[in-house]
PDB file of N, CA and C in Angstrom:
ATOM      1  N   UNK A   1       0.846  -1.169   0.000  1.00  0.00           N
ATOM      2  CA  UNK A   1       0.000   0.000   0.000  1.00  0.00           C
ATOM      3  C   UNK A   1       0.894   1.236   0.000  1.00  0.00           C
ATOM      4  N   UNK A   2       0.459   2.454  -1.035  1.00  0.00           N
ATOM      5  CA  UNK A   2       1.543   3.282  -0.921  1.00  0.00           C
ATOM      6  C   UNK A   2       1.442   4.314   0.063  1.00  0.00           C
ATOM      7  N   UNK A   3       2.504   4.823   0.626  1.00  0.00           N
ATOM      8  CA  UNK A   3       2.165   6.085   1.622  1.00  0.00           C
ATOM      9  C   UNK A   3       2.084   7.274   1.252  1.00  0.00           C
ATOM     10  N   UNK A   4       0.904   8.312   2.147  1.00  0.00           N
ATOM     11  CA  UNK A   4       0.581   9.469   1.487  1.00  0.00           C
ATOM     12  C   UNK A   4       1.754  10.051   2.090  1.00  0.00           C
ATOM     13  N   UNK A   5       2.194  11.146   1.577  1.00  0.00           N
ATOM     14  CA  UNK A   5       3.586  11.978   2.234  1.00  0.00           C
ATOM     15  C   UNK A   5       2.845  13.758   2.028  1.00  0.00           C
ATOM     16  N   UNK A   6       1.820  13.870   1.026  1.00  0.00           N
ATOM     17  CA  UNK A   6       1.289  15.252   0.991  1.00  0.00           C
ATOM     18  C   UNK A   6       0.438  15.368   2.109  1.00  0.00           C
ATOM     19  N   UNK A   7       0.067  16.292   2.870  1.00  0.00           N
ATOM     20  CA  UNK A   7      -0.472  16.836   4.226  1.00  0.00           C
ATOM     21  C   UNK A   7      -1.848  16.852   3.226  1.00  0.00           C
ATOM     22  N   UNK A   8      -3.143  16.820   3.256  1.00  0.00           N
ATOM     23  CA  UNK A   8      -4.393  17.586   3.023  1.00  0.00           C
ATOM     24  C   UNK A   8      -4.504  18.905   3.698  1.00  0.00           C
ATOM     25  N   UNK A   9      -5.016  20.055   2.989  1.00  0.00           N
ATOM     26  CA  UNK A   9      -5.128  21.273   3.315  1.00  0.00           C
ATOM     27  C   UNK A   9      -6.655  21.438   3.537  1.00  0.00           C
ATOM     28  N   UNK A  10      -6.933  22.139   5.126  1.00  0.00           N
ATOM     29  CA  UNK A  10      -8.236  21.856   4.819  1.00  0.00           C
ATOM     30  C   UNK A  10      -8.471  23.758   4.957  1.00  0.00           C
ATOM     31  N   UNK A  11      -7.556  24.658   5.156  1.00  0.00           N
ATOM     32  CA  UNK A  11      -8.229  25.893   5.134  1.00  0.00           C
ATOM     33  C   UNK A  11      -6.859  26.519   3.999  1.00  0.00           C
ATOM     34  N   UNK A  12      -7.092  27.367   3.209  1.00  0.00           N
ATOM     35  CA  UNK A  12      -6.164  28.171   2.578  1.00  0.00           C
ATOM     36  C   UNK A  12      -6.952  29.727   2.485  1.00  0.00           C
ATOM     37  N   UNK A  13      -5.526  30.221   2.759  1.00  0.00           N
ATOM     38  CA  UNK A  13      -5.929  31.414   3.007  1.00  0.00           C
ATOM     39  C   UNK A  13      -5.846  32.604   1.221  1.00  0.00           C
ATOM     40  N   UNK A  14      -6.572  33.535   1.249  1.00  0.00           N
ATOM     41  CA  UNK A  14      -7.204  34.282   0.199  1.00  0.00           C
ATOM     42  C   UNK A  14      -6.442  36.210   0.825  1.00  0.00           C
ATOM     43  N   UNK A  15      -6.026  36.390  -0.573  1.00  0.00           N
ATOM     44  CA  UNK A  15      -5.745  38.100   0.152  1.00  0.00           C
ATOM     45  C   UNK A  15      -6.574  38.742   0.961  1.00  0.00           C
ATOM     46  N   UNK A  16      -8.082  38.568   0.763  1.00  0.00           N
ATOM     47  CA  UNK A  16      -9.192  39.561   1.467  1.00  0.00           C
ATOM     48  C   UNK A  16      -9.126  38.960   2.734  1.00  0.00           C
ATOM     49  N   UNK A  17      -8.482  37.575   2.883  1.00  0.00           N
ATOM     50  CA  UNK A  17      -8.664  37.689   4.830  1.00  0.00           C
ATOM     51  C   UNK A  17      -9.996  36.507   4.830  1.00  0.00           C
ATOM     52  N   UNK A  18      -9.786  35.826   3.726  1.00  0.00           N
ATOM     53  CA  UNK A  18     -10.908  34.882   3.357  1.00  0.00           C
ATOM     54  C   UNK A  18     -10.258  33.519   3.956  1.00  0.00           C
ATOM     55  N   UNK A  19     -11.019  32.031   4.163  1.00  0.00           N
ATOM     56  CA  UNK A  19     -10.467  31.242   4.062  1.00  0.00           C
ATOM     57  C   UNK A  19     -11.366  30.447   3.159  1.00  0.00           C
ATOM     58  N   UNK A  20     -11.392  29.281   2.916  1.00  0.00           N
ATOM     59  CA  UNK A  20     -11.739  28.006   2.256  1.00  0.00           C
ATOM     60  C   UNK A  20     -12.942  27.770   2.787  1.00  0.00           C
ATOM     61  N   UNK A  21     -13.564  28.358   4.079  1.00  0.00           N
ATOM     62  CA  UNK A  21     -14.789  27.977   4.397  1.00  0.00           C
ATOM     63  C   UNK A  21     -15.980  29.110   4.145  1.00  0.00           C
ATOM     64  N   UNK A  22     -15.562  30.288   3.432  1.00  0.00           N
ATOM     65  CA  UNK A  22     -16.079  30.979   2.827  1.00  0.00           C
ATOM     66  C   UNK A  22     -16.396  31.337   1.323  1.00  0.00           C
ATOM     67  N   UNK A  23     -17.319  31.182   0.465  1.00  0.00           N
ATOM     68  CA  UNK A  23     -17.092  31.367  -0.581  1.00  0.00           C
ATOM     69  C   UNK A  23     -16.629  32.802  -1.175  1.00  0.00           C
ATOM     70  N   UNK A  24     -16.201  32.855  -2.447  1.00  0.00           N
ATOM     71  CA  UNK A  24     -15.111  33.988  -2.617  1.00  0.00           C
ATOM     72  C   UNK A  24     -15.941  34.865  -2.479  1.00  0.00           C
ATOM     73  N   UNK A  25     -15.670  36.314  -1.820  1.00  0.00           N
ATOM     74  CA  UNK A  25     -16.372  37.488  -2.074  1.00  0.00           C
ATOM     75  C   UNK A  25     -15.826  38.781  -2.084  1.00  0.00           C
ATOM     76  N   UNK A  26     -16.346  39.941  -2.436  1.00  0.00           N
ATOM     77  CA  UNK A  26     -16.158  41.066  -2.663  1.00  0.00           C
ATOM     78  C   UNK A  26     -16.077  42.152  -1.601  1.00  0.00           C
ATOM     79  N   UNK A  27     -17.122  42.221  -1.418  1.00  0.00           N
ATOM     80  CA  UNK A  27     -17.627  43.051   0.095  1.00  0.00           C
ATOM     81  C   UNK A  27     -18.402  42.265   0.829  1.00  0.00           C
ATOM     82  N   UNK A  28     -18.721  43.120   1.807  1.00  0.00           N
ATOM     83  CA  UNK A  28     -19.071  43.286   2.813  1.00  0.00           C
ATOM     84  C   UNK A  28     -20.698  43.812   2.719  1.00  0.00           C
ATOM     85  N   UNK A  29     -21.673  43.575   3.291  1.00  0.00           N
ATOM     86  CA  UNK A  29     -23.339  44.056   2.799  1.00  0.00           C
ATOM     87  C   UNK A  29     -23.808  43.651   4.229  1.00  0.00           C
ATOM     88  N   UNK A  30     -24.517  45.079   4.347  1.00  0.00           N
ATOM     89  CA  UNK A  30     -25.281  45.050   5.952  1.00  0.00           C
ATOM     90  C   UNK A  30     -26.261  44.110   5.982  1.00  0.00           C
ATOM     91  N   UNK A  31     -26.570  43.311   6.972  1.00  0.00           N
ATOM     92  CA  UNK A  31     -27.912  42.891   7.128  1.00  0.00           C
ATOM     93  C   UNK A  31     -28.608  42.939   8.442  1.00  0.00           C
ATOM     94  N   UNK A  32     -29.846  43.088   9.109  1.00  0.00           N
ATOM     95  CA  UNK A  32     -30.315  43.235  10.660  1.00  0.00           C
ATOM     96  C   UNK A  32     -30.333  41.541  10.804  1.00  0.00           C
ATOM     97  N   UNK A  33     -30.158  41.454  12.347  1.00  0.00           N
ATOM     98  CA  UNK A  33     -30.649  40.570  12.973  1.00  0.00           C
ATOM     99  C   UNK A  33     -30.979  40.678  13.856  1.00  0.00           C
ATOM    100  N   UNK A  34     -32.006  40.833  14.117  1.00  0.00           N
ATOM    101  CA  UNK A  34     -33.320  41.073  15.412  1.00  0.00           C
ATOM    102  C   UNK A  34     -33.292  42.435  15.727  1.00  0.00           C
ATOM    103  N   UNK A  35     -33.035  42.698  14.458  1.00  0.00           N
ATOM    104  CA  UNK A  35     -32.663  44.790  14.910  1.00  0.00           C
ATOM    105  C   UNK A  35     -31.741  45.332  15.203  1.00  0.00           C
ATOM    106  N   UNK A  36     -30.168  44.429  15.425  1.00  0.00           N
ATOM    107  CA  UNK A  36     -28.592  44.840  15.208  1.00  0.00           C
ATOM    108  C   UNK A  36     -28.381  44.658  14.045  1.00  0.00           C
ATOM    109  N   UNK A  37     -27.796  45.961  13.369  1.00  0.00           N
ATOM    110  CA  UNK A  37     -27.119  45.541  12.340  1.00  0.00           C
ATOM    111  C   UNK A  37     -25.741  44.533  12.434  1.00  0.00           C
ATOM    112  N   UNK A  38     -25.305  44.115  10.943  1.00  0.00           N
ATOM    113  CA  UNK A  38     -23.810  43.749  10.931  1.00  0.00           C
ATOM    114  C   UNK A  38     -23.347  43.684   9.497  1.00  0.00           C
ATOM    115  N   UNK A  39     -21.824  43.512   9.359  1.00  0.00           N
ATOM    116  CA  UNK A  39     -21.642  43.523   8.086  1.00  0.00           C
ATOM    117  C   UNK A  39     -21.188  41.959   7.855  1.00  0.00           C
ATOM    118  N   UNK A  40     -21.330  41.630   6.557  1.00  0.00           N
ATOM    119  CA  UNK A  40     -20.950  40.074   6.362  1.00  0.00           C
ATOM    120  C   UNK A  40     -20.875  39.928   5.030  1.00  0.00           C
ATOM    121  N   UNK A  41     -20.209  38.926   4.676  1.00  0.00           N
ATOM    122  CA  UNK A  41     -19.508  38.992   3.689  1.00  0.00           C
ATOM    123  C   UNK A  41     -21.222  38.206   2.315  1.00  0.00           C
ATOM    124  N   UNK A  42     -20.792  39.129   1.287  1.00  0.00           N
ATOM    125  CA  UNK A  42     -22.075  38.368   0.199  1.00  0.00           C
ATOM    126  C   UNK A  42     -21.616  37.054  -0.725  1.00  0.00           C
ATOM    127  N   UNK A  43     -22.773  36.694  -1.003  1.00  0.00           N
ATOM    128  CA  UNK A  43     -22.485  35.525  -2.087  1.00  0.00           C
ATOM    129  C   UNK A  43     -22.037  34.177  -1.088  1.00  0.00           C
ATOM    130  N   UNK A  44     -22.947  34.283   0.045  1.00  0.00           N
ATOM    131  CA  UNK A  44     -22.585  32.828   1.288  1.00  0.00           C
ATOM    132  C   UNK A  44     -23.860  32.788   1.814  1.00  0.00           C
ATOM    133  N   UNK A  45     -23.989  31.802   2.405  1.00  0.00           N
ATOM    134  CA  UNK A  45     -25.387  31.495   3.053  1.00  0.00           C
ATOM    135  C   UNK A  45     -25.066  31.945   4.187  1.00  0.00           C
ATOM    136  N   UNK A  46     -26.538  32.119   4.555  1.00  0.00           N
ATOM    137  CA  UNK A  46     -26.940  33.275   5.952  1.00  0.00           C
ATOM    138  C   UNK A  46     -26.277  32.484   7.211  1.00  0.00           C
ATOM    139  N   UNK A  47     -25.773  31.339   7.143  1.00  0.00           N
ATOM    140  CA  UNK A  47     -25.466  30.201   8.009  1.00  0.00           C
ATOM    141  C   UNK A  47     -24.015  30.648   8.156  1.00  0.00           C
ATOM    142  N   UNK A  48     -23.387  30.749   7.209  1.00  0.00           N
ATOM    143  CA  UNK A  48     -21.586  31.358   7.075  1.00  0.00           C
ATOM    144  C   UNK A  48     -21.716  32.391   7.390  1.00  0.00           C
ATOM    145  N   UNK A  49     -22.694  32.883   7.125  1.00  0.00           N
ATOM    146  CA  UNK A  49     -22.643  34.742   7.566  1.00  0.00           C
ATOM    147  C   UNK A  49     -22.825  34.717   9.237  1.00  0.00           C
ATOM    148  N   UNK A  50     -23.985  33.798   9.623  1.00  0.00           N
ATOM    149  CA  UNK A  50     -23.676  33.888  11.013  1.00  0.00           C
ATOM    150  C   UNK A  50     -22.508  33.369  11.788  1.00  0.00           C
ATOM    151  N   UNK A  51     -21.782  32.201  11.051  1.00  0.00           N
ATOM    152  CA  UNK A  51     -20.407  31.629  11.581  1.00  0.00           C
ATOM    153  C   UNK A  51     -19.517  33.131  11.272  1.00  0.00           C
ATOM    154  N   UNK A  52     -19.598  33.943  10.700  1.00  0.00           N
ATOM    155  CA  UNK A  52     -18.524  35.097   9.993  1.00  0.00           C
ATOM    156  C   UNK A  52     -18.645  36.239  10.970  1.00  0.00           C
ATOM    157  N   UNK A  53     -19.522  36.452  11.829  1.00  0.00           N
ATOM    158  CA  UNK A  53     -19.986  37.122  12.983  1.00  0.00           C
ATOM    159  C   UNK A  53     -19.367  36.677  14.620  1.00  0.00           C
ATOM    160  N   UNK A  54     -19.945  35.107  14.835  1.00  0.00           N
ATOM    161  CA  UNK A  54     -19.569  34.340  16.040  1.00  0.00           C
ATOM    162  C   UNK A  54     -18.970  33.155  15.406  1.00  0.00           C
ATOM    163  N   UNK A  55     -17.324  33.577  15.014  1.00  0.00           N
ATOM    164  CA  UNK A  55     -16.646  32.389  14.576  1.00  0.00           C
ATOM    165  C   UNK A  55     -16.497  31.319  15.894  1.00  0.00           C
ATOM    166  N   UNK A  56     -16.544  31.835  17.435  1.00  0.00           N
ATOM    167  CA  UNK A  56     -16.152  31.102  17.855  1.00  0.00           C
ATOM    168  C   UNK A  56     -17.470  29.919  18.647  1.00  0.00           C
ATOM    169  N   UNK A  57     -18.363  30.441  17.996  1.00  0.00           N
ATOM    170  CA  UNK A  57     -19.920  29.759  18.806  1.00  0.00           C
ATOM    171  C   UNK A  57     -20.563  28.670  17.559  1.00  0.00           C
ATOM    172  N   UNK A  58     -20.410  29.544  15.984  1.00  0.00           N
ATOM    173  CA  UNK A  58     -21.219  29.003  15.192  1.00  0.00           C
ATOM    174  C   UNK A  58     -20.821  27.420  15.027  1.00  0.00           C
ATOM    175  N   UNK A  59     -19.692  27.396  14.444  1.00  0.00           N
ATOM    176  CA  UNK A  59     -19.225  26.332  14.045  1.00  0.00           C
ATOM    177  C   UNK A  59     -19.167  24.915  15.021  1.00  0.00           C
ATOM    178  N   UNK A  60     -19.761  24.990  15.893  1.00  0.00           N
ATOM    179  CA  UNK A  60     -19.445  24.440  17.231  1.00  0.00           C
ATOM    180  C   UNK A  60     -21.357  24.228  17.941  1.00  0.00           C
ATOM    181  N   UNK A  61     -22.003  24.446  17.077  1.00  0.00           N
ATOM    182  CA  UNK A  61     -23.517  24.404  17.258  1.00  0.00           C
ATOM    183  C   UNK A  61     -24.251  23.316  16.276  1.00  0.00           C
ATOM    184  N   UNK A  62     -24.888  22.779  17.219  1.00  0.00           N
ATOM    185  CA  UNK A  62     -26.005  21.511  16.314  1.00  0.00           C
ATOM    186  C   UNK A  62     -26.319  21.784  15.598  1.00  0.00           C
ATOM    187  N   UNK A  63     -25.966  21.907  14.237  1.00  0.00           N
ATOM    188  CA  UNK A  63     -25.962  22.312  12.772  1.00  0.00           C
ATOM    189  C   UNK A  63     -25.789  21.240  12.136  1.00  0.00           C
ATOM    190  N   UNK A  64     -26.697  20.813  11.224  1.00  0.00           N
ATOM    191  CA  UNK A  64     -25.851  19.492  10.026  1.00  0.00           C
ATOM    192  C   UNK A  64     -25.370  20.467   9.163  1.00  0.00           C
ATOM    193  N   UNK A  65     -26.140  21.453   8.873  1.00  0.00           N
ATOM    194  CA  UNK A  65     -25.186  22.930   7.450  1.00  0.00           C
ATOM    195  C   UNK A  65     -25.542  22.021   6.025  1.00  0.00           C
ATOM    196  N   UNK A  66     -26.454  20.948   6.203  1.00  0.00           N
ATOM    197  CA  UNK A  66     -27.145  20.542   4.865  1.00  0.00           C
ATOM    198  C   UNK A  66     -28.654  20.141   4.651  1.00  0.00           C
ATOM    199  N   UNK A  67     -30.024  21.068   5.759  1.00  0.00           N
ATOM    200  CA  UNK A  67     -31.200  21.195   5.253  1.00  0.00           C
ATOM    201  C   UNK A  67     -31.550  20.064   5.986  1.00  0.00           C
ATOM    202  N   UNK A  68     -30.933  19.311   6.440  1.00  0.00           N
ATOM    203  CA  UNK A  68     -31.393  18.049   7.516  1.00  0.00           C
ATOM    204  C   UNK A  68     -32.020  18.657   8.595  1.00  0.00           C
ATOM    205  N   UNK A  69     -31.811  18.836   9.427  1.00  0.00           N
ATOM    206  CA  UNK A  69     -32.069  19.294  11.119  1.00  0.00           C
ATOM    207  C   UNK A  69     -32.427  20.236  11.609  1.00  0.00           C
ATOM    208  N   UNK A  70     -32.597  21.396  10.638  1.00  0.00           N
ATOM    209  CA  UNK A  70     -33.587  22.267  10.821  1.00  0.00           C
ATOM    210  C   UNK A  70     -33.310  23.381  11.772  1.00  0.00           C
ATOM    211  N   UNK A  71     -32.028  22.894  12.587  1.00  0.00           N
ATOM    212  CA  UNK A  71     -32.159  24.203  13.818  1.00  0.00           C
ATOM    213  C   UNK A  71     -31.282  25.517  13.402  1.00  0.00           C
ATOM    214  N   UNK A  72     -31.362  26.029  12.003  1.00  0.00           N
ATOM    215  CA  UNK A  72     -30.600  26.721  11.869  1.00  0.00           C
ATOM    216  C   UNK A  72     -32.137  27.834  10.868  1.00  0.00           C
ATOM    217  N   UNK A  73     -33.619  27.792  11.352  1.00  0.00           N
ATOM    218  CA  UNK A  73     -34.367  28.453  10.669  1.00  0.00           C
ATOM    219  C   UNK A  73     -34.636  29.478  11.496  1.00  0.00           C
ATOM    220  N   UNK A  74     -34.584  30.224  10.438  1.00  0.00           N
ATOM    221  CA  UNK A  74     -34.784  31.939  10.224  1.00  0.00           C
ATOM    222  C   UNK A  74     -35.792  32.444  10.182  1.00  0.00           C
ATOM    223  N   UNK A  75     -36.276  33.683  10.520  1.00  0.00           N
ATOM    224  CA  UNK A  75     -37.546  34.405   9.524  1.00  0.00           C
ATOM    225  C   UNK A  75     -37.045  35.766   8.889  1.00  0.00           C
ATOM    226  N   UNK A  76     -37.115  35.805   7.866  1.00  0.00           N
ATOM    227  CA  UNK A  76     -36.610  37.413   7.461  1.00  0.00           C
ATOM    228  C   UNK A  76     -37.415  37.699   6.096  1.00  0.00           C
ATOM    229  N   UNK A  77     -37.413  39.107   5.977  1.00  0.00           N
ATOM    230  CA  UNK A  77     -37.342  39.681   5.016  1.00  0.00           C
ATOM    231  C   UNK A  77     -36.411  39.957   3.886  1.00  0.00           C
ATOM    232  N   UNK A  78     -36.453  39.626   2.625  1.00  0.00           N
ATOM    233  CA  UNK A  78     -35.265  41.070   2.052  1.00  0.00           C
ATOM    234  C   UNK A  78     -36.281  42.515   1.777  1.00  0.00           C
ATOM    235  N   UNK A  79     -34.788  42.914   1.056  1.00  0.00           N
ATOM    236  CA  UNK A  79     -35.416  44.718   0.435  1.00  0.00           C
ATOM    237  C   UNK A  79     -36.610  44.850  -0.070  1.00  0.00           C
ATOM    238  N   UNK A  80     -36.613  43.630  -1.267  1.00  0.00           N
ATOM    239  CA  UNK A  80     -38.126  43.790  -2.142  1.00  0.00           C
ATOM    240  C   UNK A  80     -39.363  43.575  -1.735  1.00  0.00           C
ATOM    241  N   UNK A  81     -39.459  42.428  -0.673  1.00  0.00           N
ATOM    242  CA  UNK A  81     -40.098  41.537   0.087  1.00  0.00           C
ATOM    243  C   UNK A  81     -41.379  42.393   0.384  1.00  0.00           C
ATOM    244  N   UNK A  82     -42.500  42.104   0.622  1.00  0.00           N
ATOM    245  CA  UNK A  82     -43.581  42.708   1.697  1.00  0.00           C
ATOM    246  C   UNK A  82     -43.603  41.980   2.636  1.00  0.00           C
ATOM    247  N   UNK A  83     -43.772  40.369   2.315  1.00  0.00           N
ATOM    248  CA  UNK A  83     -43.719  39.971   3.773  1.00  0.00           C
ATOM    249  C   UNK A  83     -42.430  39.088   4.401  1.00  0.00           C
ATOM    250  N   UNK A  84     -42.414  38.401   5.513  1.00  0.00           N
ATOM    251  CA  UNK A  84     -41.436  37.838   5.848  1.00  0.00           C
ATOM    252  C   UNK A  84     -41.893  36.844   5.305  1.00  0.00           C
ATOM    253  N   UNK A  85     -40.824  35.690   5.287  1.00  0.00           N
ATOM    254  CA  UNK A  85     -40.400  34.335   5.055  1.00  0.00           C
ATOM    255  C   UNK A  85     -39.541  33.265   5.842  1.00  0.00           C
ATOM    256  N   UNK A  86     -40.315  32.368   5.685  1.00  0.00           N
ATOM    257  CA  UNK A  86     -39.217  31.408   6.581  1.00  0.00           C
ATOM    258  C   UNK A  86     -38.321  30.536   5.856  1.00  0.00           C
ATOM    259  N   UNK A  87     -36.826  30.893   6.481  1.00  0.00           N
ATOM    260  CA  UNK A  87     -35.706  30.324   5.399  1.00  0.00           C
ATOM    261  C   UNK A  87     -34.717  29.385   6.414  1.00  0.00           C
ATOM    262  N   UNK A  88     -34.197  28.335   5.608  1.00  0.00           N
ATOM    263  CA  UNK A  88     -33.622  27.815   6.320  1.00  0.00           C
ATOM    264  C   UNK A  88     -31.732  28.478   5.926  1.00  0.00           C
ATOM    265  N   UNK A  89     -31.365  29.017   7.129  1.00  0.00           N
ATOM    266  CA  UNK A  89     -30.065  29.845   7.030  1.00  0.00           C
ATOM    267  C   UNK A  89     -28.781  29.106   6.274  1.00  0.00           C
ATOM    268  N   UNK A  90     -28.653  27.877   6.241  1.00  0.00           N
ATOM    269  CA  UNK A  90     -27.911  26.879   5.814  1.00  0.00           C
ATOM    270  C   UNK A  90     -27.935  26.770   3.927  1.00  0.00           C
ATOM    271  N   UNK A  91     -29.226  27.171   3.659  1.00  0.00           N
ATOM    272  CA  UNK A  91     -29.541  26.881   1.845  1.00  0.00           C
ATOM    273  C   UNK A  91     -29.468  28.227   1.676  1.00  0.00           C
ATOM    274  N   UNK A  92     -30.321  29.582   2.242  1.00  0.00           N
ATOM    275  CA  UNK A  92     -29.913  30.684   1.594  1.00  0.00           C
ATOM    276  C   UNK A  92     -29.622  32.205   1.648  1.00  0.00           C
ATOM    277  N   UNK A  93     -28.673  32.232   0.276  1.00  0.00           N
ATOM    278  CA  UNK A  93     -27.955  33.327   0.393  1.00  0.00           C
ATOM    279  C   UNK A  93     -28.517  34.313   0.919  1.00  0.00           C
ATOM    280  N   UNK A  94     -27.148  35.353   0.927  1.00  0.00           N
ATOM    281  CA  UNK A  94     -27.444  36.523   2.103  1.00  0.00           C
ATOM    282  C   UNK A  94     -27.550  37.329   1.117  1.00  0.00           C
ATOM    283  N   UNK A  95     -28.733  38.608   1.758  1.00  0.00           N
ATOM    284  CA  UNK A  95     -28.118  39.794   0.050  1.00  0.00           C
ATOM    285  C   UNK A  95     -28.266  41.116   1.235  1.00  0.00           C
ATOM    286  N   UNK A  96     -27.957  42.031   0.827  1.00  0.00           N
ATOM    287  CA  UNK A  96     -27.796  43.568   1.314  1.00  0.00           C
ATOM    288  C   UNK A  96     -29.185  43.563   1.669  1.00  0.00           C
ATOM    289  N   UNK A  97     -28.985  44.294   2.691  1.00  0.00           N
ATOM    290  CA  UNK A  97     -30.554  44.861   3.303  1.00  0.00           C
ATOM    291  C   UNK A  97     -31.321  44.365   4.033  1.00  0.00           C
ATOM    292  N   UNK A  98     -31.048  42.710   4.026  1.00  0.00           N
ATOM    293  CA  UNK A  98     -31.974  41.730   4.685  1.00  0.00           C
ATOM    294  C   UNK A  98     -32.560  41.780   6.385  1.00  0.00           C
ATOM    295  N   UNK A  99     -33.229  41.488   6.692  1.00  0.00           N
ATOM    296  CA  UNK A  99     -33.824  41.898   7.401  1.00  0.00           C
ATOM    297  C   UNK A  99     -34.114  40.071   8.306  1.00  0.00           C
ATOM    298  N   UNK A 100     -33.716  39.686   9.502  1.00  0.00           N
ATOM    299  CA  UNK A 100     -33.949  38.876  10.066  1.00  0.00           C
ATOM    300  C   UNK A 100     -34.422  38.975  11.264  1.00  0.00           C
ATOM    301  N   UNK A 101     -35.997  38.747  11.393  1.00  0.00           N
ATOM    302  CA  UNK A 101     -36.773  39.163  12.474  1.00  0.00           C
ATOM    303  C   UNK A 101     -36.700  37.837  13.292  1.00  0.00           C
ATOM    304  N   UNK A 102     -36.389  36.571  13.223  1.00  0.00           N
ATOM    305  CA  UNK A 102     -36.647  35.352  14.187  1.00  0.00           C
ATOM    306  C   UNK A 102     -35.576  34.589  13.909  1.00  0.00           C
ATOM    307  N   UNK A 103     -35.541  34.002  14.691  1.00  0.00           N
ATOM    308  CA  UNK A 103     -34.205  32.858  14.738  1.00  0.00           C
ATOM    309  C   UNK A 103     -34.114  31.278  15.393  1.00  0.00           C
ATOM    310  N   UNK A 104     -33.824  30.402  15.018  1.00  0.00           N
ATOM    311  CA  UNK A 104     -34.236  29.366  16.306  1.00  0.00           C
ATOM    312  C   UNK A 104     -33.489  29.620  17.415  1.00  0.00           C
ATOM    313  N   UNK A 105     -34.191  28.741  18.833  1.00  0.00           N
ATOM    314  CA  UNK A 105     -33.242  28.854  19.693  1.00  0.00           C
ATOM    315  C   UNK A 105     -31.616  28.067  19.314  1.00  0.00           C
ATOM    316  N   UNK A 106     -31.384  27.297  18.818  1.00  0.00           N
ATOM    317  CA  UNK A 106     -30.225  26.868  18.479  1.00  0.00           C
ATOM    318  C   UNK A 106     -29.300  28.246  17.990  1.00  0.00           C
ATOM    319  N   UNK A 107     -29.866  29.303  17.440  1.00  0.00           N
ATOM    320  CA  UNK A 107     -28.743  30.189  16.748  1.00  0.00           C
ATOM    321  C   UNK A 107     -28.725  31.302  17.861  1.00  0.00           C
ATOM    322  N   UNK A 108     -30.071  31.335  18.587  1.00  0.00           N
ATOM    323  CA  UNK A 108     -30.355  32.541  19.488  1.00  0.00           C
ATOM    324  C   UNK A 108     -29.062  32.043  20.817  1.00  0.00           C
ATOM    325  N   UNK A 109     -28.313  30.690  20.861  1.00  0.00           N
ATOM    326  CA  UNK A 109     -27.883  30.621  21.722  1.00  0.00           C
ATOM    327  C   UNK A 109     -26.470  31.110  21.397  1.00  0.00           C
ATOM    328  N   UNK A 110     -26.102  30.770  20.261  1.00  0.00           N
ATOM    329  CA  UNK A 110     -24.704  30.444  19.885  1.00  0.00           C
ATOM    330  C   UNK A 110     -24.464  32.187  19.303  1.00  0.00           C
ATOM    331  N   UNK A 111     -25.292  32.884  19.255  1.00  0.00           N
ATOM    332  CA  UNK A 111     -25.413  34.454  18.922  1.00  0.00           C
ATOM    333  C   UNK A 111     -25.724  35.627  19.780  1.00  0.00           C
ATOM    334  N   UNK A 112     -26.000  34.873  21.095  1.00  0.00           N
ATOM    335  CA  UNK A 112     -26.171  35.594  22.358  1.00  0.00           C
ATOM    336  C   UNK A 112     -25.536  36.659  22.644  1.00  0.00           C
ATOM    337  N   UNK A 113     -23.982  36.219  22.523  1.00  0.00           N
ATOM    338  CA  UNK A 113     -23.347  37.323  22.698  1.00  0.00           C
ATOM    339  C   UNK A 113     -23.023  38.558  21.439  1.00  0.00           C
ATOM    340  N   UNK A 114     -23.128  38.309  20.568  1.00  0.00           N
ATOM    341  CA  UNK A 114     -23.161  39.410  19.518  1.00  0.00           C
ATOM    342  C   UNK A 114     -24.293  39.928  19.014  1.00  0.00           C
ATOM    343  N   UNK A 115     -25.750  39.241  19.927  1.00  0.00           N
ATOM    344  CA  UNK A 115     -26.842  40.408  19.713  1.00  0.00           C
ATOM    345  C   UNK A 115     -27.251  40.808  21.088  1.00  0.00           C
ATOM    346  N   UNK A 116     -26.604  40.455  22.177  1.00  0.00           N
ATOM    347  CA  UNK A 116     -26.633  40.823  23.292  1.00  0.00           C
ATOM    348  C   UNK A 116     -28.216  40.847  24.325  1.00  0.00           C
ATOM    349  N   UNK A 117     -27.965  39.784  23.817  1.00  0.00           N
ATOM    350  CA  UNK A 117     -29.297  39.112  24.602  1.00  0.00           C
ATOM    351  C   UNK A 117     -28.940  37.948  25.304  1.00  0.00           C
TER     352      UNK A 117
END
């Protein structure tokens, strides 16, 4: 059997200060959550955006991060929107303006401290 001698890379780093667990992006685009703003990076699901906020809570929370388990649902608005919607944070993207009025307790815990509740 032959031996591997190359290491696997599981984060590489990007000029903007990006890693591998973010998809590539540009800026930065405000969005509320529960009526704090924040900035977070676009073109990632609302799920990375909340890991991109509380790197040290998200990633580390009962999350499957693939539409299984559910404890990562949202309610928000966007810009165009009239009414809210319920999204699951894990499938979708974030855009400027968005507006997130509810959260499960699973995210309300692991976000405690950066919406200060």
């Amino acid at each position: 059997m032959p031996k591997q001698t190359d290491s696997q890379v599981t984060e590489i780093s990007a000029g903007n200060g990006t890693t591998q667990v973010f998809r590539p992006y540009e800026r930065l685009v405000e969005i509320k959550i529960l009526g704090k703003t924040f900035e977070v990076p676009e073109k990632n699901t609302i799920l990375r955006c909340f890991q991109y906020i509380s790197p040290e809570t998200i990633p580390y929370g009962r999350f499957c991060w693939n539409q299984d388990c559910q404890y990562c649902r949202v309610v928000g608005k966007m810009v165009d929107d009239d009414t809210s919607r319920e999204m699951l944070s894990c499938k979708f993207l974030v855009s400027a303006g968005m507006d997130i009025t509810e959260i499960s307790p699973e995210l309300k815990y692991c976000l405690q401290r950066k919406l200060g509740k």
